[in-house]
C-alpha atoms as a PDB file:
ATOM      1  CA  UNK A   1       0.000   0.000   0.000  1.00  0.00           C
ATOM      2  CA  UNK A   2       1.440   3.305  -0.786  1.00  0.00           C
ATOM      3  CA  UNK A   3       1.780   6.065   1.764  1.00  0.00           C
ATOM      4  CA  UNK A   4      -0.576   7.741   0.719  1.00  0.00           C
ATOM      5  CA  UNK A   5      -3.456   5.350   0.602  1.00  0.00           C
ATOM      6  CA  UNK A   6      -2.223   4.640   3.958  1.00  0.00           C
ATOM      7  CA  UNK A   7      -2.539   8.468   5.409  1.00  0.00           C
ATOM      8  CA  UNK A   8      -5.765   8.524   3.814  1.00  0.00           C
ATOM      9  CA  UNK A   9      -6.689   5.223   4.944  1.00  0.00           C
ATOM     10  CA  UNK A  10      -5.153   6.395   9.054  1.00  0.00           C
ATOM     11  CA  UNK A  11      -7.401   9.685   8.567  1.00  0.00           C
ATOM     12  CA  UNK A  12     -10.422   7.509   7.780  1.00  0.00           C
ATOM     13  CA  UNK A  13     -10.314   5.579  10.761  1.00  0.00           C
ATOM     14  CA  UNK A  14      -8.981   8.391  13.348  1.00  0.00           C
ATOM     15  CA  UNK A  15     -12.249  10.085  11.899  1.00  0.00           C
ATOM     16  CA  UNK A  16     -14.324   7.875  12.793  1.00  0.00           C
ATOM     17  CA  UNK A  17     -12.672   6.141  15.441  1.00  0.00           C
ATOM     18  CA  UNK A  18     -11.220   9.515  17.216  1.00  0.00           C
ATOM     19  CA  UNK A  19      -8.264   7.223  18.486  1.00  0.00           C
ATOM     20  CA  UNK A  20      -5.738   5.230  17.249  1.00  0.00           C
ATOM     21  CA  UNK A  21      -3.494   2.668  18.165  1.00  0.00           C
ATOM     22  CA  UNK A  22      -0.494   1.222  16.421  1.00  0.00           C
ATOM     23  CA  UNK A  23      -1.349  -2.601  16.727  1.00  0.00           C
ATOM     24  CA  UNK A  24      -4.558  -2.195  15.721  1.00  0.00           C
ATOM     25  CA  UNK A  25      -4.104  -0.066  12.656  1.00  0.00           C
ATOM     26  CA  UNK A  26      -0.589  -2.336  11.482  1.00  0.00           C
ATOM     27  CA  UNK A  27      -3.261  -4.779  11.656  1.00  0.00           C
ATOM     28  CA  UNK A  28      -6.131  -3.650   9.292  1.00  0.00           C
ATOM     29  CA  UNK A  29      -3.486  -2.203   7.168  1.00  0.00           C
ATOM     30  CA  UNK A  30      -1.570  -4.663   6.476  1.00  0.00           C
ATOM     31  CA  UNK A  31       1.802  -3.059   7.498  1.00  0.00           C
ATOM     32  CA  UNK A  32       4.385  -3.486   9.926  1.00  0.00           C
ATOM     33  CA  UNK A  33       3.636  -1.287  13.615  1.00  0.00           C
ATOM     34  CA  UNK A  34       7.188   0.385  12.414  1.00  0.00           C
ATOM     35  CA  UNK A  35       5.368   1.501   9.546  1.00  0.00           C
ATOM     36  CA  UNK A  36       2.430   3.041  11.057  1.00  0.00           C
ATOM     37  CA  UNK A  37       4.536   5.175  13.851  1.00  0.00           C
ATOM     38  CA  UNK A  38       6.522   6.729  11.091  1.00  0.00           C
ATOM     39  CA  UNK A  39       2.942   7.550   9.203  1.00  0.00           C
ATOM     40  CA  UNK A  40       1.772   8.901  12.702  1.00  0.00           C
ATOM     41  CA  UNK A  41       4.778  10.895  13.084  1.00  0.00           C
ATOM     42  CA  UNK A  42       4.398  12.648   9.915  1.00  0.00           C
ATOM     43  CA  UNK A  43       0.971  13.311  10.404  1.00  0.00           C
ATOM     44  CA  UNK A  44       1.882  14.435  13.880  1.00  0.00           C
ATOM     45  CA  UNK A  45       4.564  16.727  11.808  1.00  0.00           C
ATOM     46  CA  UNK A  46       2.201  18.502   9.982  1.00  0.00           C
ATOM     47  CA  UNK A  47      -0.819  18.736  12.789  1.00  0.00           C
ATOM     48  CA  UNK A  48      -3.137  16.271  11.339  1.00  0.00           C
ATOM     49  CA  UNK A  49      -3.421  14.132  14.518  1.00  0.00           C
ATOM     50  CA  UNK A  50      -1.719  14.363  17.783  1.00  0.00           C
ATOM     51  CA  UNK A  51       0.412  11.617  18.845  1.00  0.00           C
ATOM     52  CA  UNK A  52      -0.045   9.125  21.928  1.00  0.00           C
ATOM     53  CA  UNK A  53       2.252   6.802  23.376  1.00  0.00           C
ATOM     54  CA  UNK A  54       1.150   3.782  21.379  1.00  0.00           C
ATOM     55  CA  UNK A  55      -1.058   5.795  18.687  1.00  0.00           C
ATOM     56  CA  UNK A  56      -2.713   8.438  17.804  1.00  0.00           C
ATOM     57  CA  UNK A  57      -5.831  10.856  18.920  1.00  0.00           C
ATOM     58  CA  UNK A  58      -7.546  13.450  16.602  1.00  0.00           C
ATOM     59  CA  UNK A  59      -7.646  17.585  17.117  1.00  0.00           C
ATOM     60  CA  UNK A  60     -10.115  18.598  19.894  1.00  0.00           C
ATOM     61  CA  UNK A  61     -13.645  17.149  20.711  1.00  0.00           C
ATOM     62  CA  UNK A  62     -15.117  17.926  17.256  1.00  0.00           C
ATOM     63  CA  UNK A  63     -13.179  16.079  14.707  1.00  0.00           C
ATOM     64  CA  UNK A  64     -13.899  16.616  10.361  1.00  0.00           C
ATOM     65  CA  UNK A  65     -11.704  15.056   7.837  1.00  0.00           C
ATOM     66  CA  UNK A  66     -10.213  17.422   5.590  1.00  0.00           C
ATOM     67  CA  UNK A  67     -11.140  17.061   1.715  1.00  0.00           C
ATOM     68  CA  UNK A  68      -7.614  15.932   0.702  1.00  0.00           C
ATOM     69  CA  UNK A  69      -7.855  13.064   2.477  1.00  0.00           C
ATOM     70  CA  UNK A  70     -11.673  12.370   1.545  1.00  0.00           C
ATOM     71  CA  UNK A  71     -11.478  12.223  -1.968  1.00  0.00           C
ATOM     72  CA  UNK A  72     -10.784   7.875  -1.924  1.00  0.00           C
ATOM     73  CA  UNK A  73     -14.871   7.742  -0.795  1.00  0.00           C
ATOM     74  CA  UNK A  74     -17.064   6.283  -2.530  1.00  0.00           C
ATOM     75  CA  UNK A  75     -15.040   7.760  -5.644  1.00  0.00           C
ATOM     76  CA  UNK A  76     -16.924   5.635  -8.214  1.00  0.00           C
ATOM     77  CA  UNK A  77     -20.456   6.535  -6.884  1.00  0.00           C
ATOM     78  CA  UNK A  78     -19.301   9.963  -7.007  1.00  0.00           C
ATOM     79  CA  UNK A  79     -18.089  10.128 -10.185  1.00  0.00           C
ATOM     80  CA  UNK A  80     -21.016   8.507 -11.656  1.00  0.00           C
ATOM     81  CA  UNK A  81     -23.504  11.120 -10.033  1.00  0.00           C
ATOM     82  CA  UNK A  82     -20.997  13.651 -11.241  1.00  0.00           C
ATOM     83  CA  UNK A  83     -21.916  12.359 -14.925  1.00  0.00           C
ATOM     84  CA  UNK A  84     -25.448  12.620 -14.628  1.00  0.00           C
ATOM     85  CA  UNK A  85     -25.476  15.676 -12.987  1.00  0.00           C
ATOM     86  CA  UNK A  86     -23.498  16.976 -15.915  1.00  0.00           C
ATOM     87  CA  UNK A  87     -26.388  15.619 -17.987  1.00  0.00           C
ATOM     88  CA  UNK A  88     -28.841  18.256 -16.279  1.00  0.00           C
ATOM     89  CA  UNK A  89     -26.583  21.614 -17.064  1.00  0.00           C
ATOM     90  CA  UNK A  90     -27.933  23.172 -20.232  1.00  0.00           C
ATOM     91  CA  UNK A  91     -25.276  24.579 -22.676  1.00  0.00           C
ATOM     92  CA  UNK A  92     -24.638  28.348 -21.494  1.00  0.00           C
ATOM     93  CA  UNK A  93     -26.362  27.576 -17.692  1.00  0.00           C
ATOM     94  CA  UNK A  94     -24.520  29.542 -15.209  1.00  0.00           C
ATOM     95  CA  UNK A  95     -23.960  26.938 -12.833  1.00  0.00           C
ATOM     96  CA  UNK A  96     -23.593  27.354  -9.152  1.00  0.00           C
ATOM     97  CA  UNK A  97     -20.701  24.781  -6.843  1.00  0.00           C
ATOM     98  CA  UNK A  98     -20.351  24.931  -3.574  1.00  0.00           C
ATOM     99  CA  UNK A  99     -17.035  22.841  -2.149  1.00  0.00           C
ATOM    100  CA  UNK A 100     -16.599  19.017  -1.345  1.00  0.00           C
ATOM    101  CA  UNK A 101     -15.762  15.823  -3.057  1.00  0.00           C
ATOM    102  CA  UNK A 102     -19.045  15.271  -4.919  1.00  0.00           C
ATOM    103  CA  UNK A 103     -18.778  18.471  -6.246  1.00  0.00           C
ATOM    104  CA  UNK A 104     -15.259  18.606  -7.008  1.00  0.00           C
ATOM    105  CA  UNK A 105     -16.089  15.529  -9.539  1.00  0.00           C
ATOM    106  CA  UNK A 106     -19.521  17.509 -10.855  1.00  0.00           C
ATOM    107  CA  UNK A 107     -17.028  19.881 -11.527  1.00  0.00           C
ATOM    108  CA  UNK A 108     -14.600  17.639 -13.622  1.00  0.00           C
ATOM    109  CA  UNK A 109     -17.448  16.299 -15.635  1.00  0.00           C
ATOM    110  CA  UNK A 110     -18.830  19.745 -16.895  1.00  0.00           C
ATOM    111  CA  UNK A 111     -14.819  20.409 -18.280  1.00  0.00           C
ATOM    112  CA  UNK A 112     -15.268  17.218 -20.155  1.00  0.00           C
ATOM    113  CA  UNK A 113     -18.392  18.605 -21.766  1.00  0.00           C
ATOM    114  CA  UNK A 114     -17.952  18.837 -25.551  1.00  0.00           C
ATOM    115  CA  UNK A 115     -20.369  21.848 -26.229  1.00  0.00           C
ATOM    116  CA  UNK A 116     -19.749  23.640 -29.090  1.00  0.00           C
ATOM    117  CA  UNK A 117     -21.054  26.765 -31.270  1.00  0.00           C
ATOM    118  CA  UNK A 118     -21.973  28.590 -28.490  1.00  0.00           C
ATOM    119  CA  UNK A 119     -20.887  32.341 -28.752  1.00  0.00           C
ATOM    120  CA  UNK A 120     -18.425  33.160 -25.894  1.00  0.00           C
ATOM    121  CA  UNK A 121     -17.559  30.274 -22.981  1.00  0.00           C
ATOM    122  CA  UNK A 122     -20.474  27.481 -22.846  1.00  0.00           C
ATOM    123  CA  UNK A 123     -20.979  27.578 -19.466  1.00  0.00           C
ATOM    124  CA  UNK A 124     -20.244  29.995 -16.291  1.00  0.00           C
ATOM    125  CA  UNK A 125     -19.178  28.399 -13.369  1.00  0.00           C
ATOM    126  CA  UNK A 126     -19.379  30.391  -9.879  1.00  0.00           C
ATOM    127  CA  UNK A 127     -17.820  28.073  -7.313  1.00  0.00           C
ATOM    128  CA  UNK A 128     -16.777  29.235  -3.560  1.00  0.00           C
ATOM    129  CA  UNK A 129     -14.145  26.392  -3.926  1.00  0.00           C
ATOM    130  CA  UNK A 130     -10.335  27.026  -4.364  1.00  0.00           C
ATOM    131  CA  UNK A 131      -9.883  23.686  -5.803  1.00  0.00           C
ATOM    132  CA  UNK A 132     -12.897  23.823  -8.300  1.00  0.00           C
ATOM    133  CA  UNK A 133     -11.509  27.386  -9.313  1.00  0.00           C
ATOM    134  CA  UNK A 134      -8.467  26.137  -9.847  1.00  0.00           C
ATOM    135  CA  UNK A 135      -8.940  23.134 -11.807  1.00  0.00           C
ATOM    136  CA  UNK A 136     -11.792  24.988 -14.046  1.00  0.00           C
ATOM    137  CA  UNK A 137      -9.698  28.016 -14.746  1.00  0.00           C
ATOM    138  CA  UNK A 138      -7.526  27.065 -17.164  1.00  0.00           C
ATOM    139  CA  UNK A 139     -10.623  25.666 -19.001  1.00  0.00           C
ATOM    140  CA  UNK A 140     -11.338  28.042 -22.151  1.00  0.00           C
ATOM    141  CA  UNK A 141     -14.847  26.835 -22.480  1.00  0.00           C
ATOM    142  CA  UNK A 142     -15.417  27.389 -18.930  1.00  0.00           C
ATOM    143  CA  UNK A 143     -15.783  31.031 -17.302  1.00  0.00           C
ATOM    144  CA  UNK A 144     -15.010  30.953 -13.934  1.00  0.00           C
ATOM    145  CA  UNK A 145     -16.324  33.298 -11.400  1.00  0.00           C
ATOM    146  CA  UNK A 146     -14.295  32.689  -7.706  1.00  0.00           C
ATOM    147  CA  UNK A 147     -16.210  34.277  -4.536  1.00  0.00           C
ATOM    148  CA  UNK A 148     -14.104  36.540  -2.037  1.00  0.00           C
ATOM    149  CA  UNK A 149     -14.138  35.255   1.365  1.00  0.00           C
ATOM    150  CA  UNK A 150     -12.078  33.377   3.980  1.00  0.00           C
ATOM    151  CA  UNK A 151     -11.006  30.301   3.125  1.00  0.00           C
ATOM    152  CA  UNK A 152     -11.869  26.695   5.320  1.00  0.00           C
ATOM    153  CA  UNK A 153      -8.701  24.697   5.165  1.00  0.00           C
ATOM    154  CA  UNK A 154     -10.338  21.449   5.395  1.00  0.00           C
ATOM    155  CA  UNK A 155     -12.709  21.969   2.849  1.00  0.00           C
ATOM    156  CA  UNK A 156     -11.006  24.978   0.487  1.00  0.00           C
ATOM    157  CA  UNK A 157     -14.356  27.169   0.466  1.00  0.00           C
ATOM    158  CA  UNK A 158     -14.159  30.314   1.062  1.00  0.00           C
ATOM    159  CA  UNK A 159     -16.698  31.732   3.313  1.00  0.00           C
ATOM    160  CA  UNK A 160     -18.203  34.934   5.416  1.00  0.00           C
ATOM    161  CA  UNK A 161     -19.809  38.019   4.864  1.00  0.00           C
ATOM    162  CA  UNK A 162     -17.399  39.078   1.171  1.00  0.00           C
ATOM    163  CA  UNK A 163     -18.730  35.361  -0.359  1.00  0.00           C
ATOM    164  CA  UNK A 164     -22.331  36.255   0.574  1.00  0.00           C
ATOM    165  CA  UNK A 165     -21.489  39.890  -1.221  1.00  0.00           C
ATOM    166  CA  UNK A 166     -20.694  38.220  -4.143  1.00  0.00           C
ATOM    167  CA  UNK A 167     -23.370  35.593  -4.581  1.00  0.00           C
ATOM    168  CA  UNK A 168     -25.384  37.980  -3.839  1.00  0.00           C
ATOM    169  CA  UNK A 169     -25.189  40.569  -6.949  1.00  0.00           C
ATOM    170  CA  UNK A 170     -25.581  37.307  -9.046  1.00  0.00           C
ATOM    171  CA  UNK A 171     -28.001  35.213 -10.560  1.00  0.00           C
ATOM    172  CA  UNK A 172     -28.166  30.975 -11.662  1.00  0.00           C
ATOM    173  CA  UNK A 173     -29.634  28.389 -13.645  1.00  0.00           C
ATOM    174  CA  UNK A 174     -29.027  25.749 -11.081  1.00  0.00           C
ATOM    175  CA  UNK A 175     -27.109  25.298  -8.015  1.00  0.00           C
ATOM    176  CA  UNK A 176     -25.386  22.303  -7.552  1.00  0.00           C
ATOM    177  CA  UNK A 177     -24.935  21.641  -4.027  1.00  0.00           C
ATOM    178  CA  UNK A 178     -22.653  18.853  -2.473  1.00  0.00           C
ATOM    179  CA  UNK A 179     -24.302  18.211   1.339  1.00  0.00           C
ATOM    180  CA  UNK A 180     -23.429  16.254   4.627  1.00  0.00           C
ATOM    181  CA  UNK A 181     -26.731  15.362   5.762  1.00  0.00           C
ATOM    182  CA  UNK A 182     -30.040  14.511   4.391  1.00  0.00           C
ATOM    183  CA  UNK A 183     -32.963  14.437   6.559  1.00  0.00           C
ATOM    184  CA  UNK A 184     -36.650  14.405   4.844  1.00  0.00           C
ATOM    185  CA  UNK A 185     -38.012  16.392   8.311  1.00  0.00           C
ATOM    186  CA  UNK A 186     -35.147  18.868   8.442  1.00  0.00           C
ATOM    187  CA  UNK A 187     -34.110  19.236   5.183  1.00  0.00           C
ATOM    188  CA  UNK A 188     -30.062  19.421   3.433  1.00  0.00           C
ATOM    189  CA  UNK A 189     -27.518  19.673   5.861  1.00  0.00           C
ATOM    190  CA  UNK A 190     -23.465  20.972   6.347  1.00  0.00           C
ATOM    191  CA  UNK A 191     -21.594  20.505   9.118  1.00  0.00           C
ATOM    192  CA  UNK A 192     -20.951  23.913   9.708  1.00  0.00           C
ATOM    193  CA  UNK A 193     -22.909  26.862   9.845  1.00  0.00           C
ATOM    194  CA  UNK A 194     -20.889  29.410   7.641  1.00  0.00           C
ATOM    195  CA  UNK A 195     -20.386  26.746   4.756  1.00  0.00           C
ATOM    196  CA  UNK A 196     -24.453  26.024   5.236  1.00  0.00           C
ATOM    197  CA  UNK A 197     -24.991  29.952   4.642  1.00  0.00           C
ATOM    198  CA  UNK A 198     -23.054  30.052   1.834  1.00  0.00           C
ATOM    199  CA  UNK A 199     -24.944  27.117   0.652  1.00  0.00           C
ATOM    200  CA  UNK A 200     -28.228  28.435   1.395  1.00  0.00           C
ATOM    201  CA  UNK A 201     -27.064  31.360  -0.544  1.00  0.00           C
ATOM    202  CA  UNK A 202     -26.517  29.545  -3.425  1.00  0.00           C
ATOM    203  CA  UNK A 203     -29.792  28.255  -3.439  1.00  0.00           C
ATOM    204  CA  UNK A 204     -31.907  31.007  -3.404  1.00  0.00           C
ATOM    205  CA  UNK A 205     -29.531  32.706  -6.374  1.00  0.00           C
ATOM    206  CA  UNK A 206     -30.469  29.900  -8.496  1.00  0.00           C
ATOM    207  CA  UNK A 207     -33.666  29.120 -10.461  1.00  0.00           C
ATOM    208  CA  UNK A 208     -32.942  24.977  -9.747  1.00  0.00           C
ATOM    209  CA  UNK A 209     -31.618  23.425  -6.970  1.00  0.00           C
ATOM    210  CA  UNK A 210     -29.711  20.351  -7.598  1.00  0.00           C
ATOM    211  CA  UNK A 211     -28.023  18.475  -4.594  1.00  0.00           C
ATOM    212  CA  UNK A 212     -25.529  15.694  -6.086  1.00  0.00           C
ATOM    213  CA  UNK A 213     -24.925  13.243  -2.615  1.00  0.00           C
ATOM    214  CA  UNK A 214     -24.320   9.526  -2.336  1.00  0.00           C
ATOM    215  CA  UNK A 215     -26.376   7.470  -0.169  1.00  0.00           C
ATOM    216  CA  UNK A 216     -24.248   7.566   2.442  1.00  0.00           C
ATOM    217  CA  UNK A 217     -25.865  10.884   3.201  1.00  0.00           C
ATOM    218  CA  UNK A 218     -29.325   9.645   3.164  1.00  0.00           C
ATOM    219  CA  UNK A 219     -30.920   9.889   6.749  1.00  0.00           C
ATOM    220  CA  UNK A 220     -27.709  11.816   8.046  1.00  0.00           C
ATOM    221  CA  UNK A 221     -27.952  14.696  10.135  1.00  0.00           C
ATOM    222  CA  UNK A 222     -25.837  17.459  10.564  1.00  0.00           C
ATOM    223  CA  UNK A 223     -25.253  20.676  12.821  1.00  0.00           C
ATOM    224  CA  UNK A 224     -26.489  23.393  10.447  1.00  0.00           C
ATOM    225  CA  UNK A 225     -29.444  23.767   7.721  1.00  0.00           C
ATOM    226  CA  UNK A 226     -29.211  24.692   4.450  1.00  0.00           C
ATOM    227  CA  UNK A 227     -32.569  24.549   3.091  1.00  0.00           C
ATOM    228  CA  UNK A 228     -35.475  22.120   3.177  1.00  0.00           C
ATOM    229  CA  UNK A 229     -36.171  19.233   0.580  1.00  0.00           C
ATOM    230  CA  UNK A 230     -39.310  21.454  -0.928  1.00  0.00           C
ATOM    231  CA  UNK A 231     -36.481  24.017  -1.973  1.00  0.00           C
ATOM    232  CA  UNK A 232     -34.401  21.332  -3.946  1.00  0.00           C
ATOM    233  CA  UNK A 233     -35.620  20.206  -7.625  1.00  0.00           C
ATOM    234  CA  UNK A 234     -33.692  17.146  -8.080  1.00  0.00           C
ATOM    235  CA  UNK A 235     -31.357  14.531  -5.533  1.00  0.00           C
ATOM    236  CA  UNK A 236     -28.772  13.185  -7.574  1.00  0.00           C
ATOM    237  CA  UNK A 237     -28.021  10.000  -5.985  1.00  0.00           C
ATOM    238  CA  UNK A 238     -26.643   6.234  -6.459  1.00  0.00           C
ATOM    239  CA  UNK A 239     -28.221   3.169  -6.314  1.00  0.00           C
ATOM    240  CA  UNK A 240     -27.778   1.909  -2.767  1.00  0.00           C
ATOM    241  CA  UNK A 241     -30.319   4.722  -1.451  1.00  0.00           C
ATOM    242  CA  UNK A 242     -32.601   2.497   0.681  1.00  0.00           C
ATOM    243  CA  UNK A 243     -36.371   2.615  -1.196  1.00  0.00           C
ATOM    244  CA  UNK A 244     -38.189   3.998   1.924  1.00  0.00           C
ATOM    245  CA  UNK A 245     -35.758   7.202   1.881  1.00  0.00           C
ATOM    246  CA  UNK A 246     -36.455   7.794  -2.063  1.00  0.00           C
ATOM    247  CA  UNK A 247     -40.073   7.571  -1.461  1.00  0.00           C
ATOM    248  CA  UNK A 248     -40.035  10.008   1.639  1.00  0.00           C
ATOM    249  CA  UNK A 249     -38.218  12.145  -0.322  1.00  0.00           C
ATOM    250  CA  UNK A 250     -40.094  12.011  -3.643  1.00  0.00           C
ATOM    251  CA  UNK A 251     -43.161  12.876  -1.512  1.00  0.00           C
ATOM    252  CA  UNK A 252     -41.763  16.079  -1.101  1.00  0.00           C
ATOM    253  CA  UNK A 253     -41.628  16.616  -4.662  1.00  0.00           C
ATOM    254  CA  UNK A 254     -37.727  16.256  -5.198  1.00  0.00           C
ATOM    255  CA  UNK A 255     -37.103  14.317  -8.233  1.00  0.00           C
ATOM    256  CA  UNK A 256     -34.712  11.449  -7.617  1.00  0.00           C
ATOM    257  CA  UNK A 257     -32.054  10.312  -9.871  1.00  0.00           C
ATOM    258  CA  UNK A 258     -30.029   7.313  -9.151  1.00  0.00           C
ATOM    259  CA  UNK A 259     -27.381   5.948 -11.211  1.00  0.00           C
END
């Protein structure tokens, strides 16, 4: 296993776990214990963890795994809903990202787009994400519109009251929303309350609301609201959402795509 598969695979489990110990994680790694303190000491090094005689804890009470080291989930499901989400963006939409893996890949999939004799770029892309800028800026066909703000180093959004500024002197076609929770009572859901705002922003620019999650996220609830289901047009999802969540949320009139 390559180190980093490993880091990402260490991150995963302190994560979830919140502790770690050496034995254990030589163990469902499949590497020596030497191995794993010289990962931990790394990730010590650059304040990813902090280190324990005989493992590893995570930072504070409150522990969220940074993107970099999320992007190895359920990458094929994501990349998959990225396509069909892609499928839904008319040529010329302005098209709304907020940050995280699932739409980091949306993002990927509208540069692949092969949209042609449009006059000027064939689609506008305003993202609050330094990594979706990034990638999408050195796309001709792409214009890319980049929020002010302060940036989140786990997830690379920038947020605060210069990205609401912004978002708000603009309008969309569709938002395309990446979430942490879904909950059919309390709606879409972020972890945190400045990256829900900005979210929430986004959704109430746009004239769709499209929220491109894997299962995973199905029946998941998180600190702060973005919006309720009503709000959101379509759920862009994979095939391993259970049936009596697609039906709850279908009742609420939120199209469901699963692929």
């Amino acid at each position: 296993m390559a180190k980093q598969q490993r880091w990402s695979s260490l991150m995963e489990l302190l994560a979830r776990e919140g502790r770690l110990e050496v034995e254990e994680a030589a163990g469902r790694l499949a590497v020596s214990p030497a191995t794993i303190r010289r990962d931990l000491d790394e990730l010590a090094a650059q304040r990813m963890l902090v280190r324990t005689r005989g493992g590893a804890v995570a930072h504070g009470v409150s522990y969220e795994l940074p993107l970099r080291y999320k992007t190895a989930r359920n990458a094929s499901e994501k990349q998959r809903i990225a396509r069909a989400v892609s499928e839904l963006v008319a040529p010329g939409d302005v098209v709304g990202l907020n940050g995280g893996t699932t739409t980091t890949e949306v993002a990927r999939a509208l540069a692949l787009r092969e949209d042609t004799g449009a006059a000027g770029p064939a689609l506008t892309v305003v993202t609050n994400a330094l990594n979706i800028a990034t990638e999408l800026a050195v796309r001709p066909q792409i214009k890319i519109v980049l929020t002010g703000g302060v940036a989140r180093p786990q997830t690379y959004e920038l947020v605060g009251p210069l990205t609401g500024g912004v978002l708000r002197e603009v309008v969309l076609d569709v938002a395309v929303l990446g979430v942490d929770g879904i909950d059919p009572e309390r709606g879409i859901l972020a972890h945190h309350e400045d990256e829900a705002h900005i979210s929430r922003l986004l959704a109430e620019r746009a004239h769709r609301v499209v929220v491109a999650a894997d299962s995973s996220k199905a029946g998941r609830r998180a600190f702060a609201r973005i919006c309720a289901l009503e709000r959101v047009h379509c759920l862009v999802t994979d095939t391993a959402l259970p049936e009596d969540s697609r039906a709850r949320i279908a009742d609420l009139g939120v199209r469901v795509v699963t692929v």
